[in-house]
C-alpha atoms as a PDB file:
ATOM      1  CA  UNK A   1    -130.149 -44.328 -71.870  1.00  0.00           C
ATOM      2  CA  UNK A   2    -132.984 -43.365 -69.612  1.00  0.00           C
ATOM      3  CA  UNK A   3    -135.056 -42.147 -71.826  1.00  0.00           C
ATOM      4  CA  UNK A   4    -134.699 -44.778 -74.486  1.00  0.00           C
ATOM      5  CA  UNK A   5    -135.857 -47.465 -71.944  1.00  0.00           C
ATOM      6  CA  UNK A   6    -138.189 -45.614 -70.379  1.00  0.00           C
ATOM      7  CA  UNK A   7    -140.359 -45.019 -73.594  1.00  0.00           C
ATOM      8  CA  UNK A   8    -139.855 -48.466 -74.612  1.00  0.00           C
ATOM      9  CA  UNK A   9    -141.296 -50.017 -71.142  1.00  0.00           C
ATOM     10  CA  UNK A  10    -144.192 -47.312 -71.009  1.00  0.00           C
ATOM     11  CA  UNK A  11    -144.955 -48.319 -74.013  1.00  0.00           C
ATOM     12  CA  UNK A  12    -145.522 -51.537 -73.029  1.00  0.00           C
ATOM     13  CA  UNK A  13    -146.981 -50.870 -69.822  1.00  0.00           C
ATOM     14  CA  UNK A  14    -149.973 -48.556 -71.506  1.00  0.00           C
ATOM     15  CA  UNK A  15    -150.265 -51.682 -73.925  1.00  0.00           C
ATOM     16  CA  UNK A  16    -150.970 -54.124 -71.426  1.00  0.00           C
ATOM     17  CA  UNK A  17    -153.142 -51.596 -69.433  1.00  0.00           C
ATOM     18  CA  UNK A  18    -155.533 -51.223 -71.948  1.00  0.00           C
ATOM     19  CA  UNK A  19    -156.409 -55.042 -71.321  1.00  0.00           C
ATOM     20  CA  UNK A  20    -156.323 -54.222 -67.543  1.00  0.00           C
ATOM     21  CA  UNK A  21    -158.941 -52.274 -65.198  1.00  0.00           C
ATOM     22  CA  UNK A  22    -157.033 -50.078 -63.134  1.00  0.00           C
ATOM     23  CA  UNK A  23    -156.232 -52.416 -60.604  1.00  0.00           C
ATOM     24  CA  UNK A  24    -153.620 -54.081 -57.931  1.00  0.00           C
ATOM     25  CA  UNK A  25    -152.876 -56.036 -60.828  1.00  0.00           C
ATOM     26  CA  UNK A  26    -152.078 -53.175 -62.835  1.00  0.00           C
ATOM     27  CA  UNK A  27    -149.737 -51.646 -60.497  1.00  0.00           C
ATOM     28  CA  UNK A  28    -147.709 -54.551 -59.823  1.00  0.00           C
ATOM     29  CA  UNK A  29    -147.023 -54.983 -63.431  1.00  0.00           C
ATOM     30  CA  UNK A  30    -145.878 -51.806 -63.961  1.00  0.00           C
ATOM     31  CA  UNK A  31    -143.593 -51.609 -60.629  1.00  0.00           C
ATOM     32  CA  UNK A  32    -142.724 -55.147 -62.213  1.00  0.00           C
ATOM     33  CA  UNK A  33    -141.468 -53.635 -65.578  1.00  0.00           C
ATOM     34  CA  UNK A  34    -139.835 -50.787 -63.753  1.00  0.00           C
ATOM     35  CA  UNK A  35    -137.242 -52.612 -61.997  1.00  0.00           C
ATOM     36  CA  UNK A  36    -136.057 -54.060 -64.858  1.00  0.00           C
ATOM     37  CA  UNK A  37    -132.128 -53.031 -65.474  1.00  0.00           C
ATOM     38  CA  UNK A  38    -133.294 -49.806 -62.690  1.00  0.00           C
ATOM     39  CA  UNK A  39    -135.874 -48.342 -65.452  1.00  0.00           C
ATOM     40  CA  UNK A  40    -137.844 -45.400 -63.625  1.00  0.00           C
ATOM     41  CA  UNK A  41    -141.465 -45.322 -65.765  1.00  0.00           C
ATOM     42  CA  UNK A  42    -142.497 -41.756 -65.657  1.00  0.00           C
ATOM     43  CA  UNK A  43    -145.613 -40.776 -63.474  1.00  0.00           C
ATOM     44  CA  UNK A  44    -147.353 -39.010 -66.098  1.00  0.00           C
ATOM     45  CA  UNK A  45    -149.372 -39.900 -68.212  1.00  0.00           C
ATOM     46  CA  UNK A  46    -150.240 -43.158 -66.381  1.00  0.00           C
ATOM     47  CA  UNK A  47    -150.993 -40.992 -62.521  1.00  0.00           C
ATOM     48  CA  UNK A  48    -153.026 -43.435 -60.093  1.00  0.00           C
ATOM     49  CA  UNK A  49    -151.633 -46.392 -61.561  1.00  0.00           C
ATOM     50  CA  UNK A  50    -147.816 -46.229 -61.233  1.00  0.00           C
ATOM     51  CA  UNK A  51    -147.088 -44.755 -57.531  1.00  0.00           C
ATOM     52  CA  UNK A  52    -143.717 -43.359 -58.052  1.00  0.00           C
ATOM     53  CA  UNK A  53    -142.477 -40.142 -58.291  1.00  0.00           C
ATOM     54  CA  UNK A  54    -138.916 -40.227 -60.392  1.00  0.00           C
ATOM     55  CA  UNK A  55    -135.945 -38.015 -59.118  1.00  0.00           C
ATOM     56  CA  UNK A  56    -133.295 -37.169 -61.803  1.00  0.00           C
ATOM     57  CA  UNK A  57    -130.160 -35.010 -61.721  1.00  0.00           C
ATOM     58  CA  UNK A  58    -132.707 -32.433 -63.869  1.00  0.00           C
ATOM     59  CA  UNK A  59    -134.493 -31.716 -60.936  1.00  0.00           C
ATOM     60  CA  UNK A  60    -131.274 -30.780 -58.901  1.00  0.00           C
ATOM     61  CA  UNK A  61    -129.859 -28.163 -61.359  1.00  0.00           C
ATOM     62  CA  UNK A  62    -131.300 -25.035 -59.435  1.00  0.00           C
ATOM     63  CA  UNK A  63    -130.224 -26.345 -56.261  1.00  0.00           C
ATOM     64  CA  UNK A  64    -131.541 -28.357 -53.126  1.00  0.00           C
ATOM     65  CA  UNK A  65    -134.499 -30.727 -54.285  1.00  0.00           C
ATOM     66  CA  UNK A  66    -137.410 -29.994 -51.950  1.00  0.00           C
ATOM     67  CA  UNK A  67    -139.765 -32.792 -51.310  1.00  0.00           C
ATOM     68  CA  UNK A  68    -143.008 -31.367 -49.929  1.00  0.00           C
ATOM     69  CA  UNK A  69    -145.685 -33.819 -50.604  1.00  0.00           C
ATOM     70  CA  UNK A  70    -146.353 -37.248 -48.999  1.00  0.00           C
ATOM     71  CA  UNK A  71    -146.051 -39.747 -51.703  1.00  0.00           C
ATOM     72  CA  UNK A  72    -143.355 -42.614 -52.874  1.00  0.00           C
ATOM     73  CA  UNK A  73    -140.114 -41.377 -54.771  1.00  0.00           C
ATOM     74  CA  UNK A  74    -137.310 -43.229 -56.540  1.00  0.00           C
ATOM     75  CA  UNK A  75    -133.833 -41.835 -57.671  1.00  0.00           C
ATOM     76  CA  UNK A  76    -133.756 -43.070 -61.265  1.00  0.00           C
ATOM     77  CA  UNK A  77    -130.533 -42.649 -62.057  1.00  0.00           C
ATOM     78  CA  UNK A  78    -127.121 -41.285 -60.044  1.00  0.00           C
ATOM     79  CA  UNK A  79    -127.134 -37.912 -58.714  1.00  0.00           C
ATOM     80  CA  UNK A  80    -123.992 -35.840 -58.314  1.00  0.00           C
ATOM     81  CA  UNK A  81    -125.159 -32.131 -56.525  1.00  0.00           C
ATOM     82  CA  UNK A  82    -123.499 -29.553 -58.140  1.00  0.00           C
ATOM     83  CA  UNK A  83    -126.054 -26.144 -57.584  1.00  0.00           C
ATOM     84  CA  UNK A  84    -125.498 -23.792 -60.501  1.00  0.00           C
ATOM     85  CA  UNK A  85    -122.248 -21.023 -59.956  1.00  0.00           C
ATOM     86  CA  UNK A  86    -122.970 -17.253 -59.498  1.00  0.00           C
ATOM     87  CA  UNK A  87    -120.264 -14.652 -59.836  1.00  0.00           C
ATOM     88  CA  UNK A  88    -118.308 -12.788 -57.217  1.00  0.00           C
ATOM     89  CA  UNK A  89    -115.528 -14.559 -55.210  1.00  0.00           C
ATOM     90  CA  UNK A  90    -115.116 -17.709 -54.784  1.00  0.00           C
ATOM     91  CA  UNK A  91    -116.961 -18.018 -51.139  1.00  0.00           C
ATOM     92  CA  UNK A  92    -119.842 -16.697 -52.863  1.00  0.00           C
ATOM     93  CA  UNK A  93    -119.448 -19.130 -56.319  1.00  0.00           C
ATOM     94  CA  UNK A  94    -122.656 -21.247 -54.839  1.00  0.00           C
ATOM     95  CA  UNK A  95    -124.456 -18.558 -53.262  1.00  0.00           C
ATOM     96  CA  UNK A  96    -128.267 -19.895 -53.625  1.00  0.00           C
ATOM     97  CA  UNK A  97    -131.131 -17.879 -55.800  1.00  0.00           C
ATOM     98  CA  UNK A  98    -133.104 -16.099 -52.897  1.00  0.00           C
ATOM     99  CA  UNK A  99    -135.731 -15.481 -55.790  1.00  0.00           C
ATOM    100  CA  UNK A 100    -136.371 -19.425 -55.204  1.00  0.00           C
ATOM    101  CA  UNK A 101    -135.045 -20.235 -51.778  1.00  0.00           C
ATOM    102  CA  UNK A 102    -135.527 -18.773 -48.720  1.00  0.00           C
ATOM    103  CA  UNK A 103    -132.954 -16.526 -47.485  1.00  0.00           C
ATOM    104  CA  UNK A 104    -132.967 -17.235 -43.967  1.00  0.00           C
ATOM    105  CA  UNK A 105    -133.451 -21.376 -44.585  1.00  0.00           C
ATOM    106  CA  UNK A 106    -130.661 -21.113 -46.973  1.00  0.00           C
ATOM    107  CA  UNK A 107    -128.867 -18.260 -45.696  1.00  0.00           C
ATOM    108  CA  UNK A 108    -125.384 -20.314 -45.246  1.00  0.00           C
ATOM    109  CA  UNK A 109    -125.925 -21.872 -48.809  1.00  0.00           C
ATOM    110  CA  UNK A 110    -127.291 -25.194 -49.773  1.00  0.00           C
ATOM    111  CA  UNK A 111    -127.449 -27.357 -47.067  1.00  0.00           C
ATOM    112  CA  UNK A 112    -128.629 -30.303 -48.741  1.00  0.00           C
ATOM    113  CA  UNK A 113    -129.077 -32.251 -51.954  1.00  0.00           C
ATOM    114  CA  UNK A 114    -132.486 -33.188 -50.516  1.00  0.00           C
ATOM    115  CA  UNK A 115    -134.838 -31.625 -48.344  1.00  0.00           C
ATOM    116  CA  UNK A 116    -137.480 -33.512 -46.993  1.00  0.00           C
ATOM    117  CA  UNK A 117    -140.270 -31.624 -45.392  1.00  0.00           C
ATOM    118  CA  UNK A 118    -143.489 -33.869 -45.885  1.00  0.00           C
ATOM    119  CA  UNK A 119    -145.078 -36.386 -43.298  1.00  0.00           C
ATOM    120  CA  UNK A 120    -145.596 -40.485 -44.805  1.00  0.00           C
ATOM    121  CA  UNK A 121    -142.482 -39.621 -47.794  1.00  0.00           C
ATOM    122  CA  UNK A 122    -140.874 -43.001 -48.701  1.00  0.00           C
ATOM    123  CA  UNK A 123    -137.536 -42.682 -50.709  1.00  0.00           C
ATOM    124  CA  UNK A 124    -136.316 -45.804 -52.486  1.00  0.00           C
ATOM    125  CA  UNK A 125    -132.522 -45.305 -53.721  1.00  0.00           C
ATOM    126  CA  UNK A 126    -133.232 -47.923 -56.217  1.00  0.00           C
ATOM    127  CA  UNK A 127    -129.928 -48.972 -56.655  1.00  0.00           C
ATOM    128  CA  UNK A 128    -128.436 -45.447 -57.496  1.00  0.00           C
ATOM    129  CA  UNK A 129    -126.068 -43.090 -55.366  1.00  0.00           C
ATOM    130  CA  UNK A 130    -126.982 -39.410 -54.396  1.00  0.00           C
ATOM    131  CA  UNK A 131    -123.842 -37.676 -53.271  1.00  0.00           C
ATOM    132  CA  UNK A 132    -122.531 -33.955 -53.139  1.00  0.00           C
ATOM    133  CA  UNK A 133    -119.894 -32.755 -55.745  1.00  0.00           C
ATOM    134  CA  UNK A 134    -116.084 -32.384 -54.626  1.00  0.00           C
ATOM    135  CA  UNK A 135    -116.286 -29.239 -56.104  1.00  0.00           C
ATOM    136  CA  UNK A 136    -119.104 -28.091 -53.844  1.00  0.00           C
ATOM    137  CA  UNK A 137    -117.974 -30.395 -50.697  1.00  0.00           C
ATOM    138  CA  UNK A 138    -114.922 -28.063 -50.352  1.00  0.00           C
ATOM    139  CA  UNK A 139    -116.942 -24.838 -50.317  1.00  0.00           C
ATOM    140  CA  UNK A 140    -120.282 -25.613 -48.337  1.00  0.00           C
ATOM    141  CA  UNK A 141    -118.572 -27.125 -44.841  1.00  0.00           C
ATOM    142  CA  UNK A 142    -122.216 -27.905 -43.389  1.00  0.00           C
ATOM    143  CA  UNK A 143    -124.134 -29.960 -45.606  1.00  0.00           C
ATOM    144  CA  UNK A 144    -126.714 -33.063 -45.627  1.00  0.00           C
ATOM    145  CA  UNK A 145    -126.866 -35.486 -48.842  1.00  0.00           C
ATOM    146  CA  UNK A 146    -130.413 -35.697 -47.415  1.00  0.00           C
ATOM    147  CA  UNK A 147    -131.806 -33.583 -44.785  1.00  0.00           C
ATOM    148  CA  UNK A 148    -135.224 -34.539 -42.697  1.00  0.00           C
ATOM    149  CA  UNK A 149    -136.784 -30.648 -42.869  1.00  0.00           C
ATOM    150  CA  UNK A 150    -136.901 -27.399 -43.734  1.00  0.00           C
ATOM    151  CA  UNK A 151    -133.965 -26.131 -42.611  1.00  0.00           C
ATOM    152  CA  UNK A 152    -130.682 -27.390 -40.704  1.00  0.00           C
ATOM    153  CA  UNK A 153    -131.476 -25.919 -37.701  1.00  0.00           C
ATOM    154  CA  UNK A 154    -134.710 -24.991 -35.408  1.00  0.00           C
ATOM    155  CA  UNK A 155    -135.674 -21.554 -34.940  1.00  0.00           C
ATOM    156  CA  UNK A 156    -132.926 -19.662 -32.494  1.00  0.00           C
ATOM    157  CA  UNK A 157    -130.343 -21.976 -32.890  1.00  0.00           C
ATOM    158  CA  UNK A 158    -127.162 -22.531 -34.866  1.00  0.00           C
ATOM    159  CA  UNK A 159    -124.818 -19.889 -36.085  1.00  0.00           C
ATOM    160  CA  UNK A 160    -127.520 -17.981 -38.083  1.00  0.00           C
ATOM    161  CA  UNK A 161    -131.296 -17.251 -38.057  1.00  0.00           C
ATOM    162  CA  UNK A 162    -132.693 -20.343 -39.982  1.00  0.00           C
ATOM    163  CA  UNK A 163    -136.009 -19.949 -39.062  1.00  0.00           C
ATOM    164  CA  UNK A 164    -137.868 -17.049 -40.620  1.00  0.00           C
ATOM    165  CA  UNK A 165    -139.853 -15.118 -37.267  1.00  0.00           C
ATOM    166  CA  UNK A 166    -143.835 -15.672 -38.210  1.00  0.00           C
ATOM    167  CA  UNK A 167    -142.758 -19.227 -39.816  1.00  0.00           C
ATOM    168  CA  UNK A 168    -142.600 -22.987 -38.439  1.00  0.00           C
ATOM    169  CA  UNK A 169    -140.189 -25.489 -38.599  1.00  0.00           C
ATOM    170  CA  UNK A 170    -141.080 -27.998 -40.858  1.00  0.00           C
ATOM    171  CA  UNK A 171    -139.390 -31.434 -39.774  1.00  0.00           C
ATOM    172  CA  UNK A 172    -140.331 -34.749 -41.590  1.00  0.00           C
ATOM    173  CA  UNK A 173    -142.243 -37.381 -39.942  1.00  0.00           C
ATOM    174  CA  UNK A 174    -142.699 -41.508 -41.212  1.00  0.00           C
ATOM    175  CA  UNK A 175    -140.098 -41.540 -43.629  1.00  0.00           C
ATOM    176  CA  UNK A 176    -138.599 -44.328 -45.359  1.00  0.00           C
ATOM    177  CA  UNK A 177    -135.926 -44.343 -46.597  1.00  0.00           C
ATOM    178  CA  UNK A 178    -134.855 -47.913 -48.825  1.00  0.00           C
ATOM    179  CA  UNK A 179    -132.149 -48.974 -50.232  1.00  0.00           C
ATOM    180  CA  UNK A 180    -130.297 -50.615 -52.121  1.00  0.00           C
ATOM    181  CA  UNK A 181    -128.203 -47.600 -52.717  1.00  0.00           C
ATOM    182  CA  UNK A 182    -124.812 -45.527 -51.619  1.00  0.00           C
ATOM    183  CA  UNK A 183    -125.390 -42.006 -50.218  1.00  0.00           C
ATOM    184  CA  UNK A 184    -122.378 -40.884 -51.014  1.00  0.00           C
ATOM    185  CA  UNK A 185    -119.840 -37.760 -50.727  1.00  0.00           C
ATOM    186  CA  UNK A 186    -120.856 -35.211 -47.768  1.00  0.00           C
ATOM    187  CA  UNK A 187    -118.808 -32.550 -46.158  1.00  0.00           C
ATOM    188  CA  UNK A 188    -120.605 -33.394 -43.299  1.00  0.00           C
ATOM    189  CA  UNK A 189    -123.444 -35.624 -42.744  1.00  0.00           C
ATOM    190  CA  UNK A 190    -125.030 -38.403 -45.498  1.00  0.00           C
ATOM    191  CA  UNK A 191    -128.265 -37.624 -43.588  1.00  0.00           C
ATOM    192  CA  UNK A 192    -129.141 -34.802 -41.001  1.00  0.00           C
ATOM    193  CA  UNK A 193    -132.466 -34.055 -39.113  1.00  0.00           C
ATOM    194  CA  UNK A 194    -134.225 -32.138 -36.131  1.00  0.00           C
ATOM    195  CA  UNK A 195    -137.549 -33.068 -34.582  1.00  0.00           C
ATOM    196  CA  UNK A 196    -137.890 -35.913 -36.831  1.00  0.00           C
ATOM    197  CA  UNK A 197    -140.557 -39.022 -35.991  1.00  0.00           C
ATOM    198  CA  UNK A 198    -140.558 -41.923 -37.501  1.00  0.00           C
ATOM    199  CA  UNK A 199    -137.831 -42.422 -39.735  1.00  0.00           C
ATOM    200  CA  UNK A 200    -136.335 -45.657 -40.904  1.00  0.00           C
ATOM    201  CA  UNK A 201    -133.310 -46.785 -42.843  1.00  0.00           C
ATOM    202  CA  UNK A 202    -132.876 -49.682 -44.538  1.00  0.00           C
ATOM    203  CA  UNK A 203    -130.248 -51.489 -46.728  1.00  0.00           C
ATOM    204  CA  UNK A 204    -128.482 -47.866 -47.397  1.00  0.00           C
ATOM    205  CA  UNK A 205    -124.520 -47.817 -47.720  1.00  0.00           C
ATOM    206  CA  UNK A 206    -122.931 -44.871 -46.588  1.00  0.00           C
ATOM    207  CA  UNK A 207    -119.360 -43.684 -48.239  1.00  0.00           C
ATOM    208  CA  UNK A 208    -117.045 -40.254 -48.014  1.00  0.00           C
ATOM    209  CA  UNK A 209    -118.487 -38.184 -45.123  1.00  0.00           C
ATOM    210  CA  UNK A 210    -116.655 -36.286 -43.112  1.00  0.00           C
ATOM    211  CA  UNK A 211    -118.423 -36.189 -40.002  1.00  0.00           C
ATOM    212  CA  UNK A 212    -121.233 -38.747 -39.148  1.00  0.00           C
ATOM    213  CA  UNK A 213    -123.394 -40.980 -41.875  1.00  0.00           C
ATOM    214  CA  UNK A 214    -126.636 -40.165 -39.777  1.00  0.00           C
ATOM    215  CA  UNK A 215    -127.287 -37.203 -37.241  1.00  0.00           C
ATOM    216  CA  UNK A 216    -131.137 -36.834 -35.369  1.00  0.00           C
ATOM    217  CA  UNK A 217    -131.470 -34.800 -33.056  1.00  0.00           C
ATOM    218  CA  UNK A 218    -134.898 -35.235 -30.982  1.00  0.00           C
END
């Protein structure tokens, strides 16, 4: 469904922009045509004139989602996160891909659905829920649907190196993040973070954690 509307309202956004300089009008047309029915207009090919980056459950199917760059991003439709299933025992069914994530950061397992590492990130729900699988809730006990750095912890604390020695902490600073929109099922925490400046929540409806909606620690 996504992709049908999508290619229909890009469409019609690169029609109109070719009677359109590149300009404020431009990107409030677009943003305009993208919140009809939730549509998410892809940020390529049209980059510079529509701001957002879209997050689909694609870009969750190797595991946490890392957000590194400053910039706007909007879930486009619901995510559910499920990281892929290894072999071995069942402790060790969502064991993450050290050849992708670090092994210290994610020595525990996934830890989040989202990572947010960047400074001046704003995250717009967009009407969508981001939540962790049941599946996945029962096996990883410590978990953030979003998490506001690098890692859960700071370096030399918590029940494992998280920190890798020679490496900083990486906690997020002026983030937004904008509902309307349900963060959903945690086994722990809808949103976690250490270090963090800046950060507000708006219009966000939290449902199904087990241990606090929202945990900062300063």
């Amino acid at each position: 469904m996504w992709t049908i509307l999508s290619k229909s309202y890009l469409a019609l956004a690169e029609t109109t922009l070719k009677k359109l300089s590149r300009s404020t009008e431009a990107i409030i047309l677009i943003e305009l045509i993208s919140t009809v029915g939730g549509v998410c207009i892809p940020r390529r090919p049209i980059t510079n004139i529509y701001p957002f980056f879209p997050l689909l459950q694609g870009d969750f199917e190797q595991g946490t989602k890392l957000i590194d760059s400053p910039g706007k991003y909007k879930l486009c439709e619901k995510i559910v996160f499920d990281p892929p299933m290894g072999g071995g025992s069942p402790a060790e069914a969502y064991d993450p891909n050290f050849d992708i994530f670090d092994s210290n950061a994610y020595g525990l397992g996934y830890f989040a659905a989202l990572a947010i590492t960047a400074p001046n990130v704003e995250l717009y729900l967009n009407g969508h829920s981001i939540e962790q699988s049941a599946g996945h809730a029962l096996l990883q006990r410590f978990f953030a649907v979003i998490e506001l750095a690098d890692s859960p912890f700071i370096a030399n604390a918590g029940p494992a190196q998280f920190v890798r020695d020679g490496t900083t902490f990486q906690a997020a600073s002026n983030v937004l993040i904008q509902g309307p929109g349900i963060i959903g099922r945690s086994s722990h925490h809808g949103i976690h973070g250490n270090n963090n400046v800046n950060v507000v929540i708006k219009n966000v409806t939290f449902e199904d954690f087990e241990v606090a909606a929202v945990c900062k620690y300063t």
